[in-house]
Protein backbone atom coordinates (compact mmCIF):
# COMPACT_ATOMS: atom_id res chain seq x y z
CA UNK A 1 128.11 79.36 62.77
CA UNK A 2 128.74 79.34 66.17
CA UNK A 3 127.56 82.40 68.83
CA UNK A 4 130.33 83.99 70.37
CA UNK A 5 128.62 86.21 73.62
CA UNK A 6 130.68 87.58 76.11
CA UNK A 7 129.95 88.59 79.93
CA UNK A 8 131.49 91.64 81.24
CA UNK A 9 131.73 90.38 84.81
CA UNK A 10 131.37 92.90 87.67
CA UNK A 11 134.68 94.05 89.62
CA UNK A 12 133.29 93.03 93.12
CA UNK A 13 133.42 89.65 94.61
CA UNK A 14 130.18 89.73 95.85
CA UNK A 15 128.61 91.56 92.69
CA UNK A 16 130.33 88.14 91.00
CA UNK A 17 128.09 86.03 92.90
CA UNK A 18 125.18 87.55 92.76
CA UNK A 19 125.50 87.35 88.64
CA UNK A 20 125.78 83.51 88.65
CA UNK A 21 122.10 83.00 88.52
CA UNK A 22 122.23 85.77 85.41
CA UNK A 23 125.35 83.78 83.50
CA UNK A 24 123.41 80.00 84.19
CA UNK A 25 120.26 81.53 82.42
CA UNK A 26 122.20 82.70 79.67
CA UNK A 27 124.29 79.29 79.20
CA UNK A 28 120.82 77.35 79.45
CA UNK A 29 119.36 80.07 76.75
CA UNK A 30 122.25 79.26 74.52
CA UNK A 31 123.78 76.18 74.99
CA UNK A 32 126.09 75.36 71.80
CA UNK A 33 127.08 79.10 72.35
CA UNK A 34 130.64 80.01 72.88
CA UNK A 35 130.38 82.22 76.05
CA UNK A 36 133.07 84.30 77.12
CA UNK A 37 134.28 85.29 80.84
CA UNK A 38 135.63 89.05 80.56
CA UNK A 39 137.20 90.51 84.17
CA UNK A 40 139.87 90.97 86.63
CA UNK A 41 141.44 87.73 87.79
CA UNK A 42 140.50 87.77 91.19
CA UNK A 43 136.72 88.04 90.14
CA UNK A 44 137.76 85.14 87.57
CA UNK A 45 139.12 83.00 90.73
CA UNK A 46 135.66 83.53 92.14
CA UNK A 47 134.00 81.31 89.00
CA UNK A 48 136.78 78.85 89.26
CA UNK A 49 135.09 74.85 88.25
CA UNK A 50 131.93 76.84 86.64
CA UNK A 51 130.13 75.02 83.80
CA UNK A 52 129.38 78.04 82.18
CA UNK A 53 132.19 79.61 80.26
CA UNK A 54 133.98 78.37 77.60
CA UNK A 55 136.90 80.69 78.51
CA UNK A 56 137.62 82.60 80.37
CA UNK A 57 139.33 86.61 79.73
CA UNK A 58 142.07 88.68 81.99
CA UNK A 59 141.32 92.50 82.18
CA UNK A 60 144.70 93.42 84.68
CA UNK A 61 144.68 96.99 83.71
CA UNK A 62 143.15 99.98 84.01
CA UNK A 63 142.58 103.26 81.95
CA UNK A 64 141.64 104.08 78.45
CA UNK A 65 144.86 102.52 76.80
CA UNK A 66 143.89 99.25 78.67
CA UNK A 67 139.95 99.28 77.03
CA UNK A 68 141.53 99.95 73.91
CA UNK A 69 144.06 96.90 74.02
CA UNK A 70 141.36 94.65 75.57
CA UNK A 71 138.56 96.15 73.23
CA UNK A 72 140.70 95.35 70.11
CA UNK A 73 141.49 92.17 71.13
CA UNK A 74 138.08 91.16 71.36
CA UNK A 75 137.64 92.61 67.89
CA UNK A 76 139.62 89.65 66.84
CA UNK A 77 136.94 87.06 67.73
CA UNK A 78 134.01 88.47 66.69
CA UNK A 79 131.33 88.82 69.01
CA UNK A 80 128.13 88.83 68.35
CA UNK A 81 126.71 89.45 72.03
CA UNK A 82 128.46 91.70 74.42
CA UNK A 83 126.09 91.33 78.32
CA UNK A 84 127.36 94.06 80.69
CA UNK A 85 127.00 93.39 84.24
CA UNK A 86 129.27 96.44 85.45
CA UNK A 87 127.55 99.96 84.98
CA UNK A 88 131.23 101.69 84.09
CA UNK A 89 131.58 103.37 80.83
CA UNK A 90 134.76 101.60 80.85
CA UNK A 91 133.31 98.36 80.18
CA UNK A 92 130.38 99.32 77.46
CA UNK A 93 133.50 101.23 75.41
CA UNK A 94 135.10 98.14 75.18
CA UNK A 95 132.40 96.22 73.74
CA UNK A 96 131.95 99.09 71.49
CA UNK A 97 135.70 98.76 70.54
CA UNK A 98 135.90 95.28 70.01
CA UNK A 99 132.40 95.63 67.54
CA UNK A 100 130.20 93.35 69.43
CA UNK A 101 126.90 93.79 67.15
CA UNK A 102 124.50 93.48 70.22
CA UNK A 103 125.18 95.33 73.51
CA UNK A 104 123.77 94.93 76.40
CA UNK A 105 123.72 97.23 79.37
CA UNK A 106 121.92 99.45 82.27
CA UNK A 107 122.09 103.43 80.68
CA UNK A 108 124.30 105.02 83.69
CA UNK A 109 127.66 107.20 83.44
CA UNK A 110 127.17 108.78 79.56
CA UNK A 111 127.31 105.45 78.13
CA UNK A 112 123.81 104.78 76.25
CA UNK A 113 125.03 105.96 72.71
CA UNK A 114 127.78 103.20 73.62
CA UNK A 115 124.97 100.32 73.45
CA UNK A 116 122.26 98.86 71.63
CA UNK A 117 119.95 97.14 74.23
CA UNK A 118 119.17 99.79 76.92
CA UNK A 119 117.74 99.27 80.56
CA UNK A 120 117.05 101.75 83.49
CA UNK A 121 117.31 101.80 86.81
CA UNK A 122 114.56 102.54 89.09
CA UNK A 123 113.89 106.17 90.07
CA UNK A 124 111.93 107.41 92.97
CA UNK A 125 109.82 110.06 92.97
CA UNK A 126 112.77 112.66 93.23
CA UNK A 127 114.93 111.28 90.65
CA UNK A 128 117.17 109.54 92.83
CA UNK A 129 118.14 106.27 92.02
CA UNK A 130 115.77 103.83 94.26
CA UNK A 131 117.97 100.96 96.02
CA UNK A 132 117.05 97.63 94.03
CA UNK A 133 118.72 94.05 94.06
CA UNK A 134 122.12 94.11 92.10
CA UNK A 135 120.85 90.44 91.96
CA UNK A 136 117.40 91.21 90.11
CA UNK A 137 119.23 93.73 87.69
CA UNK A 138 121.59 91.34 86.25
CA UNK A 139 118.57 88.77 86.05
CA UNK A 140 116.82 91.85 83.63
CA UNK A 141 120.09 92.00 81.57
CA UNK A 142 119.94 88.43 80.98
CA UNK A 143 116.63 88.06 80.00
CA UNK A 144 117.01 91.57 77.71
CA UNK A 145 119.60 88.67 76.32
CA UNK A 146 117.41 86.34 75.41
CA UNK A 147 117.01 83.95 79.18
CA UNK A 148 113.94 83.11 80.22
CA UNK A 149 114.77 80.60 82.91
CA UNK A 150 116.14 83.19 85.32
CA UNK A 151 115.61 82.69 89.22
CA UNK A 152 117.59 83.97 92.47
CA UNK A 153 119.38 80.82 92.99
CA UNK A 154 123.18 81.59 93.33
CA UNK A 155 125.89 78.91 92.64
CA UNK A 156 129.56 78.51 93.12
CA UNK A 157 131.63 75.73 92.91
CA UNK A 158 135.08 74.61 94.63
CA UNK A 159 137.91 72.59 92.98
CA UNK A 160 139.58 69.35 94.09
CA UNK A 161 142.49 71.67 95.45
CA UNK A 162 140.27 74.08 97.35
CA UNK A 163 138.91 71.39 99.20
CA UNK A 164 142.47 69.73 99.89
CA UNK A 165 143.61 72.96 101.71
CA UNK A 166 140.04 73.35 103.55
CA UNK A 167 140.61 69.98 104.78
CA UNK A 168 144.24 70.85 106.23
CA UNK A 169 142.61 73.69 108.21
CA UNK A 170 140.49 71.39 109.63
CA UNK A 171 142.95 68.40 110.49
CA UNK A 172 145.37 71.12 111.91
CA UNK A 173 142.72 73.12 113.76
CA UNK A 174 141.71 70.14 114.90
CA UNK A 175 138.23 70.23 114.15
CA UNK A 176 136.23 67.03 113.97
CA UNK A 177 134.18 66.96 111.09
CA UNK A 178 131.13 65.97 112.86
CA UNK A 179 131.42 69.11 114.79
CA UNK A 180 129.44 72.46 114.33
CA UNK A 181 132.35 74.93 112.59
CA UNK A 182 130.86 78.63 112.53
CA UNK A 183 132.87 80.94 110.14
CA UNK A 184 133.49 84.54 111.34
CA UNK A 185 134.24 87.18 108.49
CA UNK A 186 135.37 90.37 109.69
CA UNK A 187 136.68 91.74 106.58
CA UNK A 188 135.16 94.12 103.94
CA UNK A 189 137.13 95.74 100.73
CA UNK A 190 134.38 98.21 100.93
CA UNK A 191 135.82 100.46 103.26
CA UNK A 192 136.47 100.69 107.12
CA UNK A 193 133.15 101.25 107.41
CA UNK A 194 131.63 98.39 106.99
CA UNK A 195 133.63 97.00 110.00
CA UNK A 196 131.85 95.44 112.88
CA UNK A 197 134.76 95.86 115.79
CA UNK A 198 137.24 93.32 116.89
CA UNK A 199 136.26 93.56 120.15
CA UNK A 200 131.97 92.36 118.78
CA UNK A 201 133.81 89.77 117.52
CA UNK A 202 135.57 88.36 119.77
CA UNK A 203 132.97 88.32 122.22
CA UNK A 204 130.59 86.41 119.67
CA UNK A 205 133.51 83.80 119.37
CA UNK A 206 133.62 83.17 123.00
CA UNK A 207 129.88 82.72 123.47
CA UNK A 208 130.04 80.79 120.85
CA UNK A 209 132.29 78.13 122.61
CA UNK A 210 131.12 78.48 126.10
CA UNK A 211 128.08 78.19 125.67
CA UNK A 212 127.34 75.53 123.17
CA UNK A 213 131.14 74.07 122.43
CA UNK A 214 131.15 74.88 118.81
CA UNK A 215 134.62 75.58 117.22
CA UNK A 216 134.87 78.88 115.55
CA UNK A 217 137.28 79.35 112.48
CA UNK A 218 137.80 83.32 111.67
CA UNK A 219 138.16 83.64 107.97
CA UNK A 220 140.56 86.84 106.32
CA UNK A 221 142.36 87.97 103.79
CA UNK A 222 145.73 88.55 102.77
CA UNK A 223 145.12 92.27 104.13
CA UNK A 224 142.88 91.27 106.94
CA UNK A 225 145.63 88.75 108.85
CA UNK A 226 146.20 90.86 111.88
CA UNK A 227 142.31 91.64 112.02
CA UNK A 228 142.07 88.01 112.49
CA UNK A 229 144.98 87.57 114.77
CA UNK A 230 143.25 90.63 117.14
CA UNK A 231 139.75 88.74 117.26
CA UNK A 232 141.35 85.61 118.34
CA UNK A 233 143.85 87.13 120.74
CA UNK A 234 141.11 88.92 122.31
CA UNK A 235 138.54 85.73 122.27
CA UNK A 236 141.81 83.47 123.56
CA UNK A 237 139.75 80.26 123.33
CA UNK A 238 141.35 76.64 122.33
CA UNK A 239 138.40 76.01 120.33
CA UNK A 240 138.90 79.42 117.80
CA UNK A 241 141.25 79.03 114.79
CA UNK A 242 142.16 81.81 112.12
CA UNK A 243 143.17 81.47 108.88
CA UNK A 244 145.89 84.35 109.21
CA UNK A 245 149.08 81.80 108.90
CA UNK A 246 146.99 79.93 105.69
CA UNK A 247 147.64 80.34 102.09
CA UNK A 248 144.64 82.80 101.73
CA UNK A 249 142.66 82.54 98.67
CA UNK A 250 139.31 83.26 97.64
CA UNK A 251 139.04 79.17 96.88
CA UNK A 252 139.77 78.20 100.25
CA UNK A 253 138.00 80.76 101.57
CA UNK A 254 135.10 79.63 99.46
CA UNK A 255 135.87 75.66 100.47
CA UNK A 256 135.71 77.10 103.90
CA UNK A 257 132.58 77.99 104.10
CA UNK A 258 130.93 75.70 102.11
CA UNK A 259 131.52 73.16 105.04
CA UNK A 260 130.56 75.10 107.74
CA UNK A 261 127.85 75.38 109.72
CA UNK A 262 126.78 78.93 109.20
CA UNK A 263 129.00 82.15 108.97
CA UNK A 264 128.08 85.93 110.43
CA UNK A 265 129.55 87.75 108.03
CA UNK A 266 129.82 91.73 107.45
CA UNK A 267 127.93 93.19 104.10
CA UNK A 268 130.99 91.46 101.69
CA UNK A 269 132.30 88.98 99.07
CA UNK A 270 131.83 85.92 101.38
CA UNK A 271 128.45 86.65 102.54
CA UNK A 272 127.08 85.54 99.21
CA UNK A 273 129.85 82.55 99.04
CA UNK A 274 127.55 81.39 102.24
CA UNK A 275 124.19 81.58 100.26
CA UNK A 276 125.54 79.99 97.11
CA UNK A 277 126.86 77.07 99.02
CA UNK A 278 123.21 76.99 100.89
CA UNK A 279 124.64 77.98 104.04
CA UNK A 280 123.04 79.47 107.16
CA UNK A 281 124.22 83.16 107.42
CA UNK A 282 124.06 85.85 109.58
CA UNK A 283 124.70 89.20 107.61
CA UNK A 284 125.85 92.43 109.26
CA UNK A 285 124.55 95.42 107.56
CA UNK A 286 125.46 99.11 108.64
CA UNK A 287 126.12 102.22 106.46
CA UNK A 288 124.57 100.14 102.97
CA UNK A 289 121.31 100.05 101.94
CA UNK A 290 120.83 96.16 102.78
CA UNK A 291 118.20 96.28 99.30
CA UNK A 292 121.33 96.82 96.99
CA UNK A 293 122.37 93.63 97.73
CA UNK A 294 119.57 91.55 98.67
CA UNK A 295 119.84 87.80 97.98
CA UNK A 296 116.67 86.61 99.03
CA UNK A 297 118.47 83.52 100.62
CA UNK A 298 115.84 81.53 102.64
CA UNK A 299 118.97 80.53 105.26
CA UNK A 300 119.82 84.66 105.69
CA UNK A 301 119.22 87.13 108.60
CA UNK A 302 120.09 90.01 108.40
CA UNK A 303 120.86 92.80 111.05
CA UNK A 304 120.98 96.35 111.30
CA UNK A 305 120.54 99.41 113.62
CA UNK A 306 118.55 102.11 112.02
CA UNK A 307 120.34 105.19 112.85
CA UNK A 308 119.43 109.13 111.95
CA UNK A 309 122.76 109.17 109.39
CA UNK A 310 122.17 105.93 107.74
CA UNK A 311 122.39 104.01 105.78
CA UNK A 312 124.81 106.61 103.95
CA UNK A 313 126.86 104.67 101.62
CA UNK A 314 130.15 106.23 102.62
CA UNK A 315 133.18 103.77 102.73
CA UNK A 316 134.98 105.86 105.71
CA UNK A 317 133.08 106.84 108.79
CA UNK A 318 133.09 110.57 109.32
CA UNK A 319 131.41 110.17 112.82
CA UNK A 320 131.61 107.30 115.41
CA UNK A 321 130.37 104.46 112.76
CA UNK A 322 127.74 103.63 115.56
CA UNK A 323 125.96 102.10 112.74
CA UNK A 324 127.99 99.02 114.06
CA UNK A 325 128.82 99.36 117.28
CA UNK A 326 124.95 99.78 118.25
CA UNK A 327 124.71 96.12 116.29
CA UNK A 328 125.42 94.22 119.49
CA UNK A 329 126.89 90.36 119.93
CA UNK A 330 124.84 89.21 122.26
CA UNK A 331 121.93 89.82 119.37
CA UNK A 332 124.35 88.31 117.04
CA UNK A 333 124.37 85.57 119.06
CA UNK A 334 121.13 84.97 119.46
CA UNK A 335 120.44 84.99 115.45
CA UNK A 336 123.11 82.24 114.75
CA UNK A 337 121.59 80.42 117.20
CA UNK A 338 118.16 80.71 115.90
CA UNK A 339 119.72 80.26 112.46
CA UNK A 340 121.80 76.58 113.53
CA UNK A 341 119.22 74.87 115.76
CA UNK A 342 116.42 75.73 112.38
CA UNK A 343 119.22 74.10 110.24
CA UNK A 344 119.94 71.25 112.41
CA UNK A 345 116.50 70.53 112.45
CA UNK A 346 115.58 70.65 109.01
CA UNK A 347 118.36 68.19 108.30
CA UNK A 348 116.99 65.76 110.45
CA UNK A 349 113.88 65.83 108.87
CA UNK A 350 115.45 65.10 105.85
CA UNK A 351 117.38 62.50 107.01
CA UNK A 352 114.51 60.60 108.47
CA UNK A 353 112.56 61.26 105.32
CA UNK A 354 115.55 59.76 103.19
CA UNK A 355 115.79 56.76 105.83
């Protein structure tokens, strides 16, 4: 009889990401099993062209009457193996609901009589919860699953029409495709907080093309347009491009930056797109704990000002968020930089050993 397992895939883009290397051990563990996809369809659009899932499961809705609906319908297909990757009580009630016989999950919010397989975070000496890679946890769920062949290797994948609408950027932008292309994300769904200002930007972009001619395309969105419309209004260079008058979509977004040359990115979603696609990437960090989300990409820098008040976690600023105004361009600049002329060179040492 077949094995019917199904992933309860985090509600953050970048949480998504890092889980890949978590949801390819489990395929590999269980090959001929039938592995479900369970989660919100933006997260879902994040996976689209995976190998992994058989299918994959919309959760639109929230509240208890929403679990129960989704948890029932579950019930229906008999699962034997429910893997948790969000820490909500939400999510372990509906495996509980649907009467997955093995359940898998980290023992936060009240929900340990709710599973079968229980993990724990990390305390420190005070009881507090000690910051840890999101990326590492969901590696321990999987192999509390059964994995063994677990690593830190994130993986996404783009489909035919991601690629199709990357490519019109490009022709209309004008880039030519054996030209340096640096992404610029200014966005994060975080909070406000996690904003590096328009103005850092900007100033990055124009450094950017007067001093080494590269074409700069500044990524957003659908709530981010006029963010991207300020930074290139304030760059006002021929050579920058925004994606505010595209389609936005987290495919082309992801097509994007899976041909560029590197993208400086704040602490969100599309940082990680970067390091599954093997790009060079420089991450700004402010009021986060940079460990929560460590990657341990070999192509990553990442920057941040210690300050007395930070890193406090808050999504809203109750100061002067100097956390990332002190986190200045011309530094920026200097890391992508450091970051390009490293990657140019290791490609020409693969090319010559290829030749």
């Amino acid at each position: 009889m077949t094995k019917r397992i199904a992933l309860m895939l985090p509600n953050w883009i970048g949480d998504v990401v890092m889980a890949t290397p978590a949801i390819r051990a489990i395929r590999t563990a269980y090959p001929k099993a039938e592995l479900l996809g369970i989660g919100r369809p933006y997260v879902q659009s994040v996976l689209d062209a995976n190998p992994w899932f058989d299918e994959m499961i919309s959760v639109e809705q929230r509240g208890f009457a929403a679990a129960v609906s989704v948890g029932l319908r579950l019930r229906r297909r008999k699962i034997d193996m429910a893997v948790l990757f969000p820490n909500s009580f939400r999510s372990a009630l509906i495996a509980r609901i649907a009467g997955c016989a093995q359940r898998i999950g980290f023992s936060r919010y009240g929900r340990a009589m709710l599973l079968t397989d229980r993990l724990h975070h990390v305390r420190d000496g005070r009881g507090r919860w000690r910051p840890t890679s999101i990326l590492r946890d969901y590696n321990c769920l999987a192999r509390k699953a059964g994995a063994t062949e677990c690593s830190d290797r994130m993986q996404l994948f783009t489909t035919g029409i991601d690629e199709s609408l990357a490519e019109e950027v490009w022709q209309r932008a004008g880039f030519d495709r054996g030209q340096d292309v640096v992404c610029l994300n200014p966005g994060a769904a975080f909070g406000s907080s996690k904003l590096w200002p328009a103005e850092h930007f900007a100033a990055l972009a124009r450094r950017l093309v007067r001093e080494r001619s590269i074409n700069v395309l500044i990524l957003c969105g659908p709530a981010e347009r006029d963010l991207a419309r300020q930074i290139a209004h304030r760059a006002a260079a021929p050579q920058i491009h925004t994606l505010a008058d595209e389609p936005v979509s987290i495919g082309l977004t992801k097509a994007c930056i899976r041909r560029s040359a590197l993208l400086v990115s704040t602490d969100s979603g599309p940082r990680h797109f970067a390091a599954a696609f093997n790009r060079p990437v420089v991450a700004l960090f402010g009021p986060t704990h940079i460990e929560w989300t460590q990657t341990f990409h070999p192509l990553e820098t990442q920057m941040q000002v210690r300050v007395p008040c930070g890193p406090c976690q808050q999504r809203i600023c109750p100061t002067d968020q100097r956390c990332m105004r002190e986190l200045q361009p011309n530094d920026v600049y200097d890391a992508a930089i450091q970051l390009l002329d490293r990657d140019s060179r290791l490609n020409q040492v693969e090319e010559t050993h290829a030749a």
